[in-house]
C-alpha atoms as a PDB file:
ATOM      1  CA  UNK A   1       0.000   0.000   0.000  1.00  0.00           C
ATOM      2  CA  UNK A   2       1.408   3.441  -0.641  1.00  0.00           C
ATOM      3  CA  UNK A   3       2.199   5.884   1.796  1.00  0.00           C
ATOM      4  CA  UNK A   4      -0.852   8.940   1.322  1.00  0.00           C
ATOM      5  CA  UNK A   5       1.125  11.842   4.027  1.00  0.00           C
ATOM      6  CA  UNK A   6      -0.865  15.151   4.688  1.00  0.00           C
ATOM      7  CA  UNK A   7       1.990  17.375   4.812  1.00  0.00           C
ATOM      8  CA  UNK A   8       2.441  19.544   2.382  1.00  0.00           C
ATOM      9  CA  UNK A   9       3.730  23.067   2.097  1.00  0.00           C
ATOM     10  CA  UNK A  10       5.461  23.481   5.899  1.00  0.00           C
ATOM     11  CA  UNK A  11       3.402  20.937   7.204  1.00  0.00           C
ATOM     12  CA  UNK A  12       0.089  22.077   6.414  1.00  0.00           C
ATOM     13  CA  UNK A  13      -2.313  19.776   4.626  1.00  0.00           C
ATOM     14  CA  UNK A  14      -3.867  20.851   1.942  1.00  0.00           C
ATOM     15  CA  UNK A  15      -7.031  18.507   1.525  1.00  0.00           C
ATOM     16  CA  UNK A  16      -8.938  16.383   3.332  1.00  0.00           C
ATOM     17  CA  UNK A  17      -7.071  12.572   2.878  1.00  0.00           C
ATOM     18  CA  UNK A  18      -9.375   9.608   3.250  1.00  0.00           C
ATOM     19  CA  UNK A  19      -5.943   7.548   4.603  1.00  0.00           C
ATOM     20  CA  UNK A  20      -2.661   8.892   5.773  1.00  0.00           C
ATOM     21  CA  UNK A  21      -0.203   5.466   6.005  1.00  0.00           C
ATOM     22  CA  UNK A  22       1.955   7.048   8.576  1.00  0.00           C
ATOM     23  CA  UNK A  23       5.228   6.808   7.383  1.00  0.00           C
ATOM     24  CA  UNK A  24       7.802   4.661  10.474  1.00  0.00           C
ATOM     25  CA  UNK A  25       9.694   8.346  11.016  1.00  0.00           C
ATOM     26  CA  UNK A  26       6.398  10.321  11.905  1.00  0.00           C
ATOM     27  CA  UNK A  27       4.888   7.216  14.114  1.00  0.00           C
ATOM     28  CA  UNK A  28       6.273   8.562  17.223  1.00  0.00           C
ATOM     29  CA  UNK A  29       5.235  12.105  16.412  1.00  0.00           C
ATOM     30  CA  UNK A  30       1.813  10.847  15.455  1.00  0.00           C
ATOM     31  CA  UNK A  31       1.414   8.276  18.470  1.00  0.00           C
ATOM     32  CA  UNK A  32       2.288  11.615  20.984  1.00  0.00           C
ATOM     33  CA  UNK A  33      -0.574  14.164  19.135  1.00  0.00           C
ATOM     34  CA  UNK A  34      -3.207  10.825  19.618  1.00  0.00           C
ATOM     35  CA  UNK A  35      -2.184  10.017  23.125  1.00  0.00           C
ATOM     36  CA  UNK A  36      -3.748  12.874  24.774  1.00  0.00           C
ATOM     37  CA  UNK A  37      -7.324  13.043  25.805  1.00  0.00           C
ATOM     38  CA  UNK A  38      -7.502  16.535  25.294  1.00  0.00           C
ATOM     39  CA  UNK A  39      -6.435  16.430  21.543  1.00  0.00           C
ATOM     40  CA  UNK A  40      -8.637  13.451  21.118  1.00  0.00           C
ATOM     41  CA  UNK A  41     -11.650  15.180  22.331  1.00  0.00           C
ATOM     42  CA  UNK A  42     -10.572  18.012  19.790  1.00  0.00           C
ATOM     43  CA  UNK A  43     -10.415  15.319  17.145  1.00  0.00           C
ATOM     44  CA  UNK A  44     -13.694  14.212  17.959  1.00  0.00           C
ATOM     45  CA  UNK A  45     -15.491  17.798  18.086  1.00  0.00           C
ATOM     46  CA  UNK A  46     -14.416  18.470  14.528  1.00  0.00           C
ATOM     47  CA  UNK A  47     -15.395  14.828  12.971  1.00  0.00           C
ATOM     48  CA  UNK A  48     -18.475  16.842  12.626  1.00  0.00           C
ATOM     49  CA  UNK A  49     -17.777  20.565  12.035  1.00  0.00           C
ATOM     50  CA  UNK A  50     -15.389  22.701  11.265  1.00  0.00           C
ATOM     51  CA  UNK A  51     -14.802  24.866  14.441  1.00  0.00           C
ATOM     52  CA  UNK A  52     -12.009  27.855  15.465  1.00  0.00           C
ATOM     53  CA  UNK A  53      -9.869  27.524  18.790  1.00  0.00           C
ATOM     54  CA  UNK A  54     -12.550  30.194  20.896  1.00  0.00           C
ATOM     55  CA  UNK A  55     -15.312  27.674  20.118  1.00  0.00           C
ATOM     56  CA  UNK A  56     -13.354  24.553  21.208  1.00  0.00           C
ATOM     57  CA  UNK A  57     -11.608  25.504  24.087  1.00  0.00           C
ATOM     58  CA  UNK A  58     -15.727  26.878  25.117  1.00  0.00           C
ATOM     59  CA  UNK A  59     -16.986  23.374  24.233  1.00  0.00           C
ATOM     60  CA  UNK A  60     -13.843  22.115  25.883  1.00  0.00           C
ATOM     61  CA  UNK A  61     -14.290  24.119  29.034  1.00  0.00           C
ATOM     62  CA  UNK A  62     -10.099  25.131  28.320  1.00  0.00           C
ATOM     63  CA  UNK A  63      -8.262  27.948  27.823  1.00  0.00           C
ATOM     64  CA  UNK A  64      -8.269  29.212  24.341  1.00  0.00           C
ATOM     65  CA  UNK A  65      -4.046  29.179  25.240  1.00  0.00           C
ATOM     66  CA  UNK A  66      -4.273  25.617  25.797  1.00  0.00           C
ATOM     67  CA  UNK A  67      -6.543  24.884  23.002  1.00  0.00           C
ATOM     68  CA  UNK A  68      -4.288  26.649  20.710  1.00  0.00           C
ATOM     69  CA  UNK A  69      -0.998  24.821  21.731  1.00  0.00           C
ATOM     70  CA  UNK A  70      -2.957  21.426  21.239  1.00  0.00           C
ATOM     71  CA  UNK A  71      -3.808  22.009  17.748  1.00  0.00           C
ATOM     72  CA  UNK A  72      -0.488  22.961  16.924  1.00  0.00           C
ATOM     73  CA  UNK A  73       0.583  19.387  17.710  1.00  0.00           C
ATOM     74  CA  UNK A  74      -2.201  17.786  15.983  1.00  0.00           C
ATOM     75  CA  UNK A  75      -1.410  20.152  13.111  1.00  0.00           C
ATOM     76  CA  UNK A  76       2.519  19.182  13.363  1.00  0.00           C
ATOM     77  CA  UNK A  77       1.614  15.192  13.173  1.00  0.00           C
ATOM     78  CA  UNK A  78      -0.597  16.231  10.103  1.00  0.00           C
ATOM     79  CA  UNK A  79      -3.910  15.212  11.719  1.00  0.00           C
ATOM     80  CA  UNK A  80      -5.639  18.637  11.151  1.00  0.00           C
ATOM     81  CA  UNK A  81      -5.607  22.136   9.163  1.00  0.00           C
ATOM     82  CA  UNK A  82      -6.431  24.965  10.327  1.00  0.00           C
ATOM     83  CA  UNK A  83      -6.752  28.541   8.130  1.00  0.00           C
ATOM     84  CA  UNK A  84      -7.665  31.893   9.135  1.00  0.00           C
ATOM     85  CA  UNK A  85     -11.125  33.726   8.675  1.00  0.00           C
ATOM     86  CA  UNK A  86     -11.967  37.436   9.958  1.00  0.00           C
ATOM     87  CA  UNK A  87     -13.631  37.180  12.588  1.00  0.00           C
ATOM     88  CA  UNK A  88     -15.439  40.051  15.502  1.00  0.00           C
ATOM     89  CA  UNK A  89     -12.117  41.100  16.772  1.00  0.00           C
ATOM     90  CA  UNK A  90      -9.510  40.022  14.361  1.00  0.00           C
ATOM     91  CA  UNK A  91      -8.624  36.676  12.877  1.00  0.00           C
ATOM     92  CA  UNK A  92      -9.594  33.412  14.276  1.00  0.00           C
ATOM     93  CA  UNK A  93      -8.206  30.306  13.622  1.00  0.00           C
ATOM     94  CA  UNK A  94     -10.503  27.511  12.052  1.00  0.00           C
ATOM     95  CA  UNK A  95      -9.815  24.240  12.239  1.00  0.00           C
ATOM     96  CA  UNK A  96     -10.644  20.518  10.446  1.00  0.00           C
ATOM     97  CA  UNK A  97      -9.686  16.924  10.131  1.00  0.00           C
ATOM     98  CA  UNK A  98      -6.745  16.421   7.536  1.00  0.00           C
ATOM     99  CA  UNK A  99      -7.178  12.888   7.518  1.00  0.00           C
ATOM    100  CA  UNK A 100      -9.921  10.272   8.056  1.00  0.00           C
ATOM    101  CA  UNK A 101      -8.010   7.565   8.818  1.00  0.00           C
ATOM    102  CA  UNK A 102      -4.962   7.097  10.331  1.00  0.00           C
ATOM    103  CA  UNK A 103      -3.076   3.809   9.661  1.00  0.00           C
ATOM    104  CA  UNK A 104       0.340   2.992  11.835  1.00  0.00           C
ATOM    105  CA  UNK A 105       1.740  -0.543  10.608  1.00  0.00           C
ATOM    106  CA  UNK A 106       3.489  -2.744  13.236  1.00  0.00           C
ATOM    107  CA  UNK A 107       5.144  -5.052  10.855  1.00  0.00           C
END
């Protein structure tokens, strides 16, 4: 099976992958962004819906601080993309899967 990665440009996905084959370099990288309940509850909140860091870290009950450091890692491990819209004071920061499926082979 060939290796589908999200990263693209800096790290930044570009498009919404149905699979991203995590290539044996990234696994580690990958395994840390999953292991956290926080970032899996972010995961989870945008399965459905596009959302920007104020609106999770409300749903959340988190700092908008805290949110925004999460997503960086889930961004870094390619699992998300986030862009920027104008928003009521400023930019926010929107964010959405990159992947579906994530696929980490053991042999």
């Amino acid at each position: 099976m060939a290796t589908v990665s999200p990263y693209c440009c800096g790290g930044s996905p570009k498009k919404l992958n149905e699979r991203f084959e995590v290539p044996d370099e990234d696994v580690p990288r990958v395994a840390k962004a999953l292991s956290s309940k926080t970032r899996w509850q972010i995961i989870s909140l945008l399965r459905d819906k596009s959302m920007d860091v104020s609106r999770i870290a409300k749903a959340l009950k988190q700092t908008e601080a805290n949110i925004s450091a999460q997503v960086k890692i889930l961004e870094q491990a390619g699992l998300i993309k986030s862009h920027y819209e104008p928003g009521e004071h400023g930019v926010r920061k929107v964010c959405e899967p990159a992947v579906k499926q994530v696929i980490i082979n053991a042999v």
